[in-house]
PDB file of N, CA and C in Angstrom:
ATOM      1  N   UNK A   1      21.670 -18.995 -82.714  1.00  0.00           N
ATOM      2  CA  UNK A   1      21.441 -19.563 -81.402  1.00  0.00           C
ATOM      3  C   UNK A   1      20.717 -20.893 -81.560  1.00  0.00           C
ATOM      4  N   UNK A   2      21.602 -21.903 -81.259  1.00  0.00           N
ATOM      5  CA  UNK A   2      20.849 -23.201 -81.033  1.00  0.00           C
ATOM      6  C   UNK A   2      19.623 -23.776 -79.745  1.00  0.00           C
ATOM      7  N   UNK A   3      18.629 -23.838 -80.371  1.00  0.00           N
ATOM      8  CA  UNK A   3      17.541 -23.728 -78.882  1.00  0.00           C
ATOM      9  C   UNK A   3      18.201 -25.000 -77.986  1.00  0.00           C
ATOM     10  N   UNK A   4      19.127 -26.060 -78.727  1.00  0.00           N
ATOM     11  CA  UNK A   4      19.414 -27.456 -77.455  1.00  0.00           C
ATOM     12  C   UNK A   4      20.495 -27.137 -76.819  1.00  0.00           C
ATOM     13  N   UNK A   5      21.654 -26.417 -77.251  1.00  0.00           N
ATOM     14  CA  UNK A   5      22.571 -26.043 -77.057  1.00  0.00           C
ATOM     15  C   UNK A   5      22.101 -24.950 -75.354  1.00  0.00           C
ATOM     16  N   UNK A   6      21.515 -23.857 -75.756  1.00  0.00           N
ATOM     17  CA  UNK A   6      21.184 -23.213 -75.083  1.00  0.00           C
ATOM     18  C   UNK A   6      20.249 -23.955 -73.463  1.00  0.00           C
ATOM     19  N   UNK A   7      19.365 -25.020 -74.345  1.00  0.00           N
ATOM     20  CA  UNK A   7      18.715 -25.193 -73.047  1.00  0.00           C
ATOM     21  C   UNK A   7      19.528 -26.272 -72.220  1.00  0.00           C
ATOM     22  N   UNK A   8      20.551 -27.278 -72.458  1.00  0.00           N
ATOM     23  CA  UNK A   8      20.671 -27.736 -72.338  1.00  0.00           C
ATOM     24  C   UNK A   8      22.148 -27.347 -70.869  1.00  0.00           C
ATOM     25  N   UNK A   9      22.679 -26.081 -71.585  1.00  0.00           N
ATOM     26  CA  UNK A   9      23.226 -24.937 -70.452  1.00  0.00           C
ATOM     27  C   UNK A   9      22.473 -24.913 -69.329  1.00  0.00           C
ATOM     28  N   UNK A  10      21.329 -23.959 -69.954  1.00  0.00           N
ATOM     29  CA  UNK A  10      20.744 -23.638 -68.237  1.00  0.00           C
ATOM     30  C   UNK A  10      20.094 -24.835 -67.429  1.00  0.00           C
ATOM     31  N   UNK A  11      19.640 -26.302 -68.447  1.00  0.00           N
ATOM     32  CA  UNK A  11      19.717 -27.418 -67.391  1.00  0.00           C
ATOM     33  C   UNK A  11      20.943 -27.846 -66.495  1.00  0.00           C
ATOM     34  N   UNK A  12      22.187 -27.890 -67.128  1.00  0.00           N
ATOM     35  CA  UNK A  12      23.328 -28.164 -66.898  1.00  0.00           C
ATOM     36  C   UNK A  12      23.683 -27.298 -65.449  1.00  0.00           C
ATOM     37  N   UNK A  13      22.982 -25.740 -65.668  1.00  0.00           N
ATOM     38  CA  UNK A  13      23.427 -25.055 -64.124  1.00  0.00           C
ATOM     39  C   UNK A  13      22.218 -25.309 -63.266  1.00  0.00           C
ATOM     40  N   UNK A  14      21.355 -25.328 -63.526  1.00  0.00           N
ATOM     41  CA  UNK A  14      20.256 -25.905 -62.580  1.00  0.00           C
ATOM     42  C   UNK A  14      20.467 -26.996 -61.894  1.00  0.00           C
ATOM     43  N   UNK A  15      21.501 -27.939 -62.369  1.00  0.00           N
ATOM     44  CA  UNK A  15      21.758 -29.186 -61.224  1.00  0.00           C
ATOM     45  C   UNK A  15      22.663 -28.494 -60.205  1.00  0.00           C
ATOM     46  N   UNK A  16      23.681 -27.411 -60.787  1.00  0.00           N
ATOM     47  CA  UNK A  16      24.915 -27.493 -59.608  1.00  0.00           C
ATOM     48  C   UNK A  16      24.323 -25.725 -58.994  1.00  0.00           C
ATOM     49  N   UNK A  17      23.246 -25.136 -59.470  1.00  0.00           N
ATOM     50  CA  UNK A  17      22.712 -23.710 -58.661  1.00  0.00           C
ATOM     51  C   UNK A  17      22.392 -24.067 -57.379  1.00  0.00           C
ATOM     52  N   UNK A  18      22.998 -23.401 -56.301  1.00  0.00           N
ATOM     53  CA  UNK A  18      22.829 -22.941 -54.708  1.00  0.00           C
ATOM     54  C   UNK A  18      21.779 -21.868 -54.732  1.00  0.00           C
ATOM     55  N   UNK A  19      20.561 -21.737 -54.711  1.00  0.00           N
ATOM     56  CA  UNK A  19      20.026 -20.888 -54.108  1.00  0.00           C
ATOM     57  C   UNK A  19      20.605 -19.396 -53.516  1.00  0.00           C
ATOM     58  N   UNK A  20      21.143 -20.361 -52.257  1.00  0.00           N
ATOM     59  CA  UNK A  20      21.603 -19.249 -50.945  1.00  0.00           C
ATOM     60  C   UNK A  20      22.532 -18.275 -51.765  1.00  0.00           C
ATOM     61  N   UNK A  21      23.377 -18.901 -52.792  1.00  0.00           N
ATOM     62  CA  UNK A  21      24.520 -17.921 -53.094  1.00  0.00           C
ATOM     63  C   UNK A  21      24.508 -17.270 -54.263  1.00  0.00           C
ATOM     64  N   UNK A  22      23.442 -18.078 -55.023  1.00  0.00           N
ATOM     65  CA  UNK A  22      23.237 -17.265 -56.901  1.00  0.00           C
ATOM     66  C   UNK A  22      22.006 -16.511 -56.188  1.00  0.00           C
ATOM     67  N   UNK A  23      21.004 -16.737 -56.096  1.00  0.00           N
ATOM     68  CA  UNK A  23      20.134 -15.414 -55.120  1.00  0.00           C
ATOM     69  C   UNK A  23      19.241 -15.697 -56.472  1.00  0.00           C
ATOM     70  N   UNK A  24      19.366 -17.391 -57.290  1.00  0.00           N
ATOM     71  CA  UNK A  24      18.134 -17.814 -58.366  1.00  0.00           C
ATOM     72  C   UNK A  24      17.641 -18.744 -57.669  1.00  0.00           C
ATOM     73  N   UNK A  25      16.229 -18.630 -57.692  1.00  0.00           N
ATOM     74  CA  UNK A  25      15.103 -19.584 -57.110  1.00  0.00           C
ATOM     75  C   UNK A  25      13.879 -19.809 -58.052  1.00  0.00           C
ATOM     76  N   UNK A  26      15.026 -20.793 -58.948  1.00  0.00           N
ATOM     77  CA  UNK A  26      13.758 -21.163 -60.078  1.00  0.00           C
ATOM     78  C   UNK A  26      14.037 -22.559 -60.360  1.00  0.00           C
ATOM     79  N   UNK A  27      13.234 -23.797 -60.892  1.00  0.00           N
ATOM     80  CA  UNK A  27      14.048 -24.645 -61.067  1.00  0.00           C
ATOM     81  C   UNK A  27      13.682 -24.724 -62.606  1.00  0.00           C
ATOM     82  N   UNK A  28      13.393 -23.853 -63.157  1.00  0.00           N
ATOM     83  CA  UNK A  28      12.620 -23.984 -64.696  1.00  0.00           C
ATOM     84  C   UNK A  28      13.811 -23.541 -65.322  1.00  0.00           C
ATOM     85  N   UNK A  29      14.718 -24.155 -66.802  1.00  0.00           N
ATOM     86  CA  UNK A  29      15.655 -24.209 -67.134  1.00  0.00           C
ATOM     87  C   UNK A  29      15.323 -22.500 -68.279  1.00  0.00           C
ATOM     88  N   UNK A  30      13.582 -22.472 -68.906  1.00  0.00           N
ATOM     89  CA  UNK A  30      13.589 -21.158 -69.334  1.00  0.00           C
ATOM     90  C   UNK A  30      13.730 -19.827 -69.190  1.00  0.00           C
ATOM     91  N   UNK A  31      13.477 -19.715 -67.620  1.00  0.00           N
ATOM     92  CA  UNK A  31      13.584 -18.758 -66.817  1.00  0.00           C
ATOM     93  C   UNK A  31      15.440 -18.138 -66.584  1.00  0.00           C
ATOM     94  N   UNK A  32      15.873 -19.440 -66.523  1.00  0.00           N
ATOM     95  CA  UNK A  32      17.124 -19.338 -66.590  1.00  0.00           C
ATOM     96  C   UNK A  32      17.946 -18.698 -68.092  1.00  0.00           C
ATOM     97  N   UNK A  33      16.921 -18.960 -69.195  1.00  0.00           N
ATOM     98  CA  UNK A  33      17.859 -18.946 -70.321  1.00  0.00           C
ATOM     99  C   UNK A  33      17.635 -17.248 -70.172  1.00  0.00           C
ATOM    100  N   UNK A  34      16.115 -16.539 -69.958  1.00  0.00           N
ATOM    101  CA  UNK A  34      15.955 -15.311 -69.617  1.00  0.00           C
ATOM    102  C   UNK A  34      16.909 -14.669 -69.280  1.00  0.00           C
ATOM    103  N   UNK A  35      17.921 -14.940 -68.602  1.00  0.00           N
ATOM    104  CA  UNK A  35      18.684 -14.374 -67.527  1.00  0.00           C
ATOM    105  C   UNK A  35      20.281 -14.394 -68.366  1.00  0.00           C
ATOM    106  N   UNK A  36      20.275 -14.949 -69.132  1.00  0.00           N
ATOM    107  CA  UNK A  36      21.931 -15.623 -69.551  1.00  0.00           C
ATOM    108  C   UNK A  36      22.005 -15.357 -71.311  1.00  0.00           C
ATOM    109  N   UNK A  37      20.684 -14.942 -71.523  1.00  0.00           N
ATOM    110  CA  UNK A  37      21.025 -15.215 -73.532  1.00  0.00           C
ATOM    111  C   UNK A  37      20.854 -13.526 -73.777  1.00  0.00           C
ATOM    112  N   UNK A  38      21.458 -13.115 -74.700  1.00  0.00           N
ATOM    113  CA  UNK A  38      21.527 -11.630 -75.217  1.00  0.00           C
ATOM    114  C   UNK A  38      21.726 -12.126 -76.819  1.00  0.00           C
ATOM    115  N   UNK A  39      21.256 -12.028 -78.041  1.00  0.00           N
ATOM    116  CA  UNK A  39      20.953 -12.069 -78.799  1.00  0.00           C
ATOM    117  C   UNK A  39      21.824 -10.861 -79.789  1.00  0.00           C
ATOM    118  N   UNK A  40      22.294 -10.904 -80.602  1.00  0.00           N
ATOM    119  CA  UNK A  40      22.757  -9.666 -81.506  1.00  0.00           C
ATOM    120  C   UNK A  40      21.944  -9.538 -82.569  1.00  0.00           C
ATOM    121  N   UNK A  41      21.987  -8.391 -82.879  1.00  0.00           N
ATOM    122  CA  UNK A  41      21.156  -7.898 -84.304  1.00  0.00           C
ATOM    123  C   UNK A  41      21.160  -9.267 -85.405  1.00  0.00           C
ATOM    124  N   UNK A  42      22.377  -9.558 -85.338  1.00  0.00           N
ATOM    125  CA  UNK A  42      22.830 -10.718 -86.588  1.00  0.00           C
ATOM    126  C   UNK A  42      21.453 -11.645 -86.236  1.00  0.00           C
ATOM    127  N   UNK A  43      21.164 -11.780 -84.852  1.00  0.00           N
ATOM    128  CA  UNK A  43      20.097 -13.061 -84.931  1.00  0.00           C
ATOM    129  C   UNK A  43      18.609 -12.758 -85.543  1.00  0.00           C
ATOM    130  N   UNK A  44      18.468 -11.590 -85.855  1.00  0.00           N
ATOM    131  CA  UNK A  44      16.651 -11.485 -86.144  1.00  0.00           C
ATOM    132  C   UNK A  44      17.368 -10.833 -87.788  1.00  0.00           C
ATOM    133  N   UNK A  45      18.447 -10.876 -88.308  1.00  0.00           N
ATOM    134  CA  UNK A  45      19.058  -9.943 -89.992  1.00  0.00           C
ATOM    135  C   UNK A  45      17.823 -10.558 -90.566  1.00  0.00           C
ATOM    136  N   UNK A  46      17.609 -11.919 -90.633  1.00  0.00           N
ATOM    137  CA  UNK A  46      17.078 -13.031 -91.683  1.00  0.00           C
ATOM    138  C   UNK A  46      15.570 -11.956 -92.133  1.00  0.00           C
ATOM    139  N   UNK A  47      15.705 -10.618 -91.040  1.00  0.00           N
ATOM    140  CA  UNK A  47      14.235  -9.760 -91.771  1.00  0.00           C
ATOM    141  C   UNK A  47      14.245  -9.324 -92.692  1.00  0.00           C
ATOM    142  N   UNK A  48      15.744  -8.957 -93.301  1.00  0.00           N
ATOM    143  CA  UNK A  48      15.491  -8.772 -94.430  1.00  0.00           C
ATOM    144  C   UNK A  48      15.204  -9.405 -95.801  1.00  0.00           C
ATOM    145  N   UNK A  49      15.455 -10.030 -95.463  1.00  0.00           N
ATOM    146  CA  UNK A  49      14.650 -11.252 -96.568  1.00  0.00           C
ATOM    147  C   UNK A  49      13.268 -11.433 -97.045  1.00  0.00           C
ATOM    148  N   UNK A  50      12.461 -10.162 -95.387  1.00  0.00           N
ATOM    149  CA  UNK A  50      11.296 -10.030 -96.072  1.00  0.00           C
ATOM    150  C   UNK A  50      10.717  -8.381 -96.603  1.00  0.00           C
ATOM    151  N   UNK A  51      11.612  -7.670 -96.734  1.00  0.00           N
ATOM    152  CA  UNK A  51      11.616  -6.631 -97.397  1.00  0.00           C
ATOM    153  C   UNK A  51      10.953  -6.632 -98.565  1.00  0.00           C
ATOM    154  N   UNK A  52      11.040  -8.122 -99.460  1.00  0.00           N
ATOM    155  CA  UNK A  52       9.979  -7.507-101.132  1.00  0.00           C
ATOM    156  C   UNK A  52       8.827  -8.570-100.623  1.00  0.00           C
ATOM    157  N   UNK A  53       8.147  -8.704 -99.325  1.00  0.00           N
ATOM    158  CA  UNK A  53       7.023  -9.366 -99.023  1.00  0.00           C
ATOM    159  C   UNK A  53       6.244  -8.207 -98.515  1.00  0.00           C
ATOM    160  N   UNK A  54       6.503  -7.353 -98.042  1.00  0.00           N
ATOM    161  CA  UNK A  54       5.694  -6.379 -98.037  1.00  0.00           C
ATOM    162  C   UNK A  54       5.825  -4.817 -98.147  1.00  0.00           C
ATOM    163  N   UNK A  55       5.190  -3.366 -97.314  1.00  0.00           N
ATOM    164  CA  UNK A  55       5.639  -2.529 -98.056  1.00  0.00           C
ATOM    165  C   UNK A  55       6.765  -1.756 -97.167  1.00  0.00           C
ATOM    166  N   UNK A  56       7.127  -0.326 -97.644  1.00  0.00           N
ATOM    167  CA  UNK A  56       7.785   0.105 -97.103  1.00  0.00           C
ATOM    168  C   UNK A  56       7.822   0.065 -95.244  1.00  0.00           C
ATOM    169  N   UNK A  57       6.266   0.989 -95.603  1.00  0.00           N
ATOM    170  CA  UNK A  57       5.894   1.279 -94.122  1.00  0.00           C
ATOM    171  C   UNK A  57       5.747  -0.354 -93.241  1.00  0.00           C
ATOM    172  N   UNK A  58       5.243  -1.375 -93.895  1.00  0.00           N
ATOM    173  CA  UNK A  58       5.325  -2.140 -92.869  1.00  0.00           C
ATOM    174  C   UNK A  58       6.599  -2.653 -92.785  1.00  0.00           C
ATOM    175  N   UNK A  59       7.561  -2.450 -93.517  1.00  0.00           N
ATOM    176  CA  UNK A  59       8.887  -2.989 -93.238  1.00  0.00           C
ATOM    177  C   UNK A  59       9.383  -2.595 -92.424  1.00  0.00           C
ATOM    178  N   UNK A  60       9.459  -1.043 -92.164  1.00  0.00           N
ATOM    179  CA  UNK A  60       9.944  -0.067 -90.938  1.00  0.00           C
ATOM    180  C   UNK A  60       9.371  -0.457 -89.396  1.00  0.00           C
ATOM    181  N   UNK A  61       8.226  -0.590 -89.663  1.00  0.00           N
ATOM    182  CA  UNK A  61       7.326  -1.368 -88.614  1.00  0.00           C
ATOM    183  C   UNK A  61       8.092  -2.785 -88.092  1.00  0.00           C
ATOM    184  N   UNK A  62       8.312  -3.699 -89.021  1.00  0.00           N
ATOM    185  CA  UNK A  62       9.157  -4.887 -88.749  1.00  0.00           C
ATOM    186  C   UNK A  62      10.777  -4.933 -88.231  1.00  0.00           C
ATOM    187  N   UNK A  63      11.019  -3.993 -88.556  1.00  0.00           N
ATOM    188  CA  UNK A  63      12.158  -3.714 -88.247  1.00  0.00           C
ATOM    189  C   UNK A  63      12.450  -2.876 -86.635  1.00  0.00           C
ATOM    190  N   UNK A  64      11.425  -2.649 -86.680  1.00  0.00           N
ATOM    191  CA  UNK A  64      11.330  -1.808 -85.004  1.00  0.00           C
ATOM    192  C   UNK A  64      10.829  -2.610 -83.841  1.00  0.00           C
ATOM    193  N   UNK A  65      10.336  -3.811 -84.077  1.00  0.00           N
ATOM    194  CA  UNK A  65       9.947  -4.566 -82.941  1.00  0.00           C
ATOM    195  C   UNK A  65      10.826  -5.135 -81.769  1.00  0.00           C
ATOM    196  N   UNK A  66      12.067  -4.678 -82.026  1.00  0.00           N
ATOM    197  CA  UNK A  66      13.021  -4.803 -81.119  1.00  0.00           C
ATOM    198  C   UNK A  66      13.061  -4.038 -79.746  1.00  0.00           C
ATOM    199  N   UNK A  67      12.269  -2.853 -80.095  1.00  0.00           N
ATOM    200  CA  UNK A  67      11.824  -1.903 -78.941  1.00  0.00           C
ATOM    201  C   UNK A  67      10.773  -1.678 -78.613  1.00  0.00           C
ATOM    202  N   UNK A  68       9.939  -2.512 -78.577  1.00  0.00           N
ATOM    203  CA  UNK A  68       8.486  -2.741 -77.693  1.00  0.00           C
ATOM    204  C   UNK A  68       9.248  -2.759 -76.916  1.00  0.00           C
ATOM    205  N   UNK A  69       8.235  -2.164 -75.789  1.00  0.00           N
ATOM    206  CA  UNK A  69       8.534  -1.952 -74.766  1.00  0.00           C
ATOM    207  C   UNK A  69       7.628  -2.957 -73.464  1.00  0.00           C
ATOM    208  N   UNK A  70       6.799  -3.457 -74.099  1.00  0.00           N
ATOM    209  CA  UNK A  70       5.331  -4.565 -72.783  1.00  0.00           C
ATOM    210  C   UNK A  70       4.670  -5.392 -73.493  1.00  0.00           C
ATOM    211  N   UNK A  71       4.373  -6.276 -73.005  1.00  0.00           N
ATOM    212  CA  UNK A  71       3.396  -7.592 -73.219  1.00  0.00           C
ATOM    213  C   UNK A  71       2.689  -7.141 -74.065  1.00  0.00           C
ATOM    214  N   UNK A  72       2.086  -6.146 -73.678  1.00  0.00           N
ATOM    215  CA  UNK A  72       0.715  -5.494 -74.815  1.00  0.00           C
ATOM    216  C   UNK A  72       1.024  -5.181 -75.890  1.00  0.00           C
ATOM    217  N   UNK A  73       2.065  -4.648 -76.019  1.00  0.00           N
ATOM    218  CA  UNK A  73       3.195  -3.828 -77.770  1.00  0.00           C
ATOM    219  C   UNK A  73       3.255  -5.049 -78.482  1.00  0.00           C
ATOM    220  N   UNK A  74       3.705  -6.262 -77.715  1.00  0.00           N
ATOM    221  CA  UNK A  74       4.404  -7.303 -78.091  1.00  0.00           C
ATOM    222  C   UNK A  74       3.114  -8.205 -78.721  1.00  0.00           C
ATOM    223  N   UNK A  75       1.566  -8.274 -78.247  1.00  0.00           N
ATOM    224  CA  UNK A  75       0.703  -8.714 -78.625  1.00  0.00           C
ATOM    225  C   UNK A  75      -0.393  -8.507 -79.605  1.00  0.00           C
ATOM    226  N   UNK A  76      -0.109  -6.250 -79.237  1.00  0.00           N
ATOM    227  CA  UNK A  76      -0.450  -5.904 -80.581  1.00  0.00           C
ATOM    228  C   UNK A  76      -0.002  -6.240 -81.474  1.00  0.00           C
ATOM    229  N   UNK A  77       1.550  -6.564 -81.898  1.00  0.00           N
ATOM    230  CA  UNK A  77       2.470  -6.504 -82.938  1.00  0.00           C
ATOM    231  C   UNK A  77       2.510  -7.819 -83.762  1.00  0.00           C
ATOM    232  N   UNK A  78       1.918  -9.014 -82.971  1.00  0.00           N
ATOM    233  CA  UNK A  78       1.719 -10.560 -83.080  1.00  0.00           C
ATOM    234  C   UNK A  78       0.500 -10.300 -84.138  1.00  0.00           C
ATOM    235  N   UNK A  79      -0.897 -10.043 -83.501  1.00  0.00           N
ATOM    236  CA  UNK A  79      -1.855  -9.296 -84.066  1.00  0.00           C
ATOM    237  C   UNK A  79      -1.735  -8.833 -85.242  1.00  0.00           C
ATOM    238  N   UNK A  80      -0.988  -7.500 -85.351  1.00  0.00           N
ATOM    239  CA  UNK A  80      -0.474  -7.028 -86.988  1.00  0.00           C
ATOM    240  C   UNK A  80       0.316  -7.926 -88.098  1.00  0.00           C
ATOM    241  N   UNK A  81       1.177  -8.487 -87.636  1.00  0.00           N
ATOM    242  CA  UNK A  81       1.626  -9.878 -87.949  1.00  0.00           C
ATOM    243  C   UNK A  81       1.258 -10.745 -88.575  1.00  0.00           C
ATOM    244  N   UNK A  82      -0.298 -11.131 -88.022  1.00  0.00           N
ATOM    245  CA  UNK A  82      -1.073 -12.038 -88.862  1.00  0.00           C
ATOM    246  C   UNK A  82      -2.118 -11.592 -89.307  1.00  0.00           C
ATOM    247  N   UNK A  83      -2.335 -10.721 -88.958  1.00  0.00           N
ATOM    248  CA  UNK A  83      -3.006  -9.189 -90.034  1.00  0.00           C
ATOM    249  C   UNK A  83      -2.887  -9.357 -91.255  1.00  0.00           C
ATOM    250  N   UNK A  84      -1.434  -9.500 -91.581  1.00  0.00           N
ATOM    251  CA  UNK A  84      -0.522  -9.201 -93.141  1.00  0.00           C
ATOM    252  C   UNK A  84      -0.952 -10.131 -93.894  1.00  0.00           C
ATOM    253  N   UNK A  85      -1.301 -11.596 -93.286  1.00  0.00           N
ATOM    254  CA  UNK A  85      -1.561 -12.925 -94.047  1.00  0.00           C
ATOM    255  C   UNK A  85      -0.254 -13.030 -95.080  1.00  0.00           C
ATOM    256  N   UNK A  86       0.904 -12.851 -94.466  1.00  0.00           N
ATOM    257  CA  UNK A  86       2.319 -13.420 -95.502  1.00  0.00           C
ATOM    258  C   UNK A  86       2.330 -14.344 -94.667  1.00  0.00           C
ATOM    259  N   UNK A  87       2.501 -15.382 -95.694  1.00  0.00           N
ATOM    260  CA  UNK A  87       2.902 -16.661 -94.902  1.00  0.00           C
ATOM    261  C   UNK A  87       4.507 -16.587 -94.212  1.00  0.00           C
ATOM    262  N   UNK A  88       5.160 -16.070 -95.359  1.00  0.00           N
ATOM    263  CA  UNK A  88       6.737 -15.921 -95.258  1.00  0.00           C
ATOM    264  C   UNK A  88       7.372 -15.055 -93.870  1.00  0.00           C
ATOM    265  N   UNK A  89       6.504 -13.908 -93.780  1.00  0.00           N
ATOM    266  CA  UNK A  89       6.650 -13.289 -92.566  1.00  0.00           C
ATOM    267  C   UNK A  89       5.909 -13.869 -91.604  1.00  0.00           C
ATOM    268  N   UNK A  90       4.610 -14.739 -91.466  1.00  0.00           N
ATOM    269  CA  UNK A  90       4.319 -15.403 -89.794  1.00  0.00           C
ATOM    270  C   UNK A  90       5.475 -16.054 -89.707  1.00  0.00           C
ATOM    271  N   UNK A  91       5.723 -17.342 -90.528  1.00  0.00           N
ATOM    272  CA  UNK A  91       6.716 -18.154 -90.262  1.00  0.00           C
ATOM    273  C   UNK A  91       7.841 -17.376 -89.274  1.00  0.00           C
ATOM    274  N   UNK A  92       8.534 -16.090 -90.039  1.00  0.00           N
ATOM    275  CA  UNK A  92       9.402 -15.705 -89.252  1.00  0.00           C
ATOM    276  C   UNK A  92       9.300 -15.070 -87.556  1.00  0.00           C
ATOM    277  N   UNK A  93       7.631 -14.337 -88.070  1.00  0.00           N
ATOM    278  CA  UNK A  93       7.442 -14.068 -86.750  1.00  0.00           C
ATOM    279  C   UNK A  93       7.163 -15.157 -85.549  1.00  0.00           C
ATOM    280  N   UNK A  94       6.470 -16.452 -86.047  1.00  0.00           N
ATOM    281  CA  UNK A  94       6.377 -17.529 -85.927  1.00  0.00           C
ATOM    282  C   UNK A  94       7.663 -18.031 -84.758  1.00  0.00           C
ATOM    283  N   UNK A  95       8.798 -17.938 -85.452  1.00  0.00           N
ATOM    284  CA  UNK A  95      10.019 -18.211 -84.834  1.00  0.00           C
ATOM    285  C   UNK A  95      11.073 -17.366 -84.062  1.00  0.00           C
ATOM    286  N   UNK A  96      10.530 -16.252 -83.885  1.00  0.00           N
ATOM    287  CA  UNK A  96      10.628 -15.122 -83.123  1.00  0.00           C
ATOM    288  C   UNK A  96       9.953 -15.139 -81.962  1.00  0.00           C
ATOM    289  N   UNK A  97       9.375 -15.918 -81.645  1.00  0.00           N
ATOM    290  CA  UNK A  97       8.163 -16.203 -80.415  1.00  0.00           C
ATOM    291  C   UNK A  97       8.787 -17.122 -79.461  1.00  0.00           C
ATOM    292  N   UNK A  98       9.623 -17.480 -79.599  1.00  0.00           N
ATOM    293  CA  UNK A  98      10.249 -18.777 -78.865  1.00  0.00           C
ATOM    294  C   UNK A  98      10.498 -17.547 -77.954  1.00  0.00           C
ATOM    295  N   UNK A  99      10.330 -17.757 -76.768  1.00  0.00           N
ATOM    296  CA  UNK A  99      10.895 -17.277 -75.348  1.00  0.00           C
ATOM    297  C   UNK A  99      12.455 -16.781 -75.524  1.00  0.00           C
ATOM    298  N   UNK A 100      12.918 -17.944 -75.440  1.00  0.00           N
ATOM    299  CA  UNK A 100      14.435 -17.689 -75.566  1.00  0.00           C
ATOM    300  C   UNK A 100      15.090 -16.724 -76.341  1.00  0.00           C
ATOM    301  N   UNK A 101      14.568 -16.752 -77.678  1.00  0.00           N
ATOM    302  CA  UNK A 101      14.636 -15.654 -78.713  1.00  0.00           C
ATOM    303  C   UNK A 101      14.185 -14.068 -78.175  1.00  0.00           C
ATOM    304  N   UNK A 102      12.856 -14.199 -77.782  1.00  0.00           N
ATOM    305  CA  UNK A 102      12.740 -12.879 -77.500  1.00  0.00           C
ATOM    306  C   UNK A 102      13.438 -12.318 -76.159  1.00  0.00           C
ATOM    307  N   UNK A 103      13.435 -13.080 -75.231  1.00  0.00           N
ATOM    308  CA  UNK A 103      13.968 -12.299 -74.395  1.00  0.00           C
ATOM    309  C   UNK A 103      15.340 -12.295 -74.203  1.00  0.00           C
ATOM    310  N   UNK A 104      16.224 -12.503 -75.423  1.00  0.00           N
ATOM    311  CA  UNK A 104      17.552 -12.156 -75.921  1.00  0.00           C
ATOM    312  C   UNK A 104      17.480 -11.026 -76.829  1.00  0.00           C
ATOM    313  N   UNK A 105      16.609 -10.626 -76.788  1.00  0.00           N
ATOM    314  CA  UNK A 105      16.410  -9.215 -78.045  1.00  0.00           C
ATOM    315  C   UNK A 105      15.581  -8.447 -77.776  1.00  0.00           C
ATOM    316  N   UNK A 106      14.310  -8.514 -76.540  1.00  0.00           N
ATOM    317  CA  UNK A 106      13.943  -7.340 -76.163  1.00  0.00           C
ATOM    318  C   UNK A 106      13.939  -6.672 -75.072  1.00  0.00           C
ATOM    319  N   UNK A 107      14.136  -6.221 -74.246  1.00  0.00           N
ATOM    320  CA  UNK A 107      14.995  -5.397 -73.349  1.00  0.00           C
ATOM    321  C   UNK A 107      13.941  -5.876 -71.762  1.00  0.00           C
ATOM    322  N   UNK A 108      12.429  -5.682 -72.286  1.00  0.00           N
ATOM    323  CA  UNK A 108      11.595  -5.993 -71.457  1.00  0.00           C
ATOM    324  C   UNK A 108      11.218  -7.406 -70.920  1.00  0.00           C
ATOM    325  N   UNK A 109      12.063  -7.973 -72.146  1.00  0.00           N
ATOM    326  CA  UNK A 109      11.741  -9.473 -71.969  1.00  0.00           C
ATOM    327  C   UNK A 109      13.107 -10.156 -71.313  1.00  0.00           C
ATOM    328  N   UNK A 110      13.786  -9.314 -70.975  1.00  0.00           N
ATOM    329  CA  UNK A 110      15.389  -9.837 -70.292  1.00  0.00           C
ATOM    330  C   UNK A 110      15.439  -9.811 -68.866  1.00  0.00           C
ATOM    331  N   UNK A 111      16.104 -10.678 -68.119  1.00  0.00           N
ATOM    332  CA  UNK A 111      16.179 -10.236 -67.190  1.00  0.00           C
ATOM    333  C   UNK A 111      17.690 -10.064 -66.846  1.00  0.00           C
ATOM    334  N   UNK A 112      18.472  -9.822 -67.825  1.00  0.00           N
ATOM    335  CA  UNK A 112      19.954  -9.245 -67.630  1.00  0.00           C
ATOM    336  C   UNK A 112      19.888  -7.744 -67.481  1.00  0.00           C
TER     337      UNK A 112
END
């Protein structure tokens, strides 16, 4: 997923969105991407790459953050994250934080 590509969409419908008839009343182009991006597994794979950065159990852990379920899961999990002090894994989690990203991959963070 290209972040210009993408934003550059939901600017693109934000000029020609009607209110009265899309029933969206936002003029913020992120809010919009919320609504329109769904993400596939293929987009967060690159985790495995960090499989020999740490251990089992926290790998299983990394691998499950797809189903937090609230803000709070999602902040504990940021928290544990930089807990680990891998550079290799903030980075990724790092780039997992982009809005757009997450709320194409976590269910709570969608508004599709």
């Amino acid at each position: 997923m290209e972040l210009a590509l993408i934003q550059g969409a939901a600017e693109a419908f934000l000029k020609t969105n009607e209110p009265e008839y899309s029933n969206i009343h936002t003029s913020k182009a992120q809010e919009i991407i919320k609504g329109t991006v769904l993400a596939s597994r293929f987009n967060f794979s690159s985790i495995h790459s960090l499989h020999s950065e740490v251990t089992e159990e926290q790998y299983n852990r990394l691998m499950n953050f797809p189903f937090l379920t609230s803000e709070m899961e999602l902040e504990e999990f940021t928290q544990w994250i930089r807990s680990l002090k891998k550079k290799k894994v903030q980075d990724w989690w790092n780039h997992k934080l982009q809005p757009y990203i997450l709320s194409g991959i976590m269910r709570f963070r969608s508004r599709m």
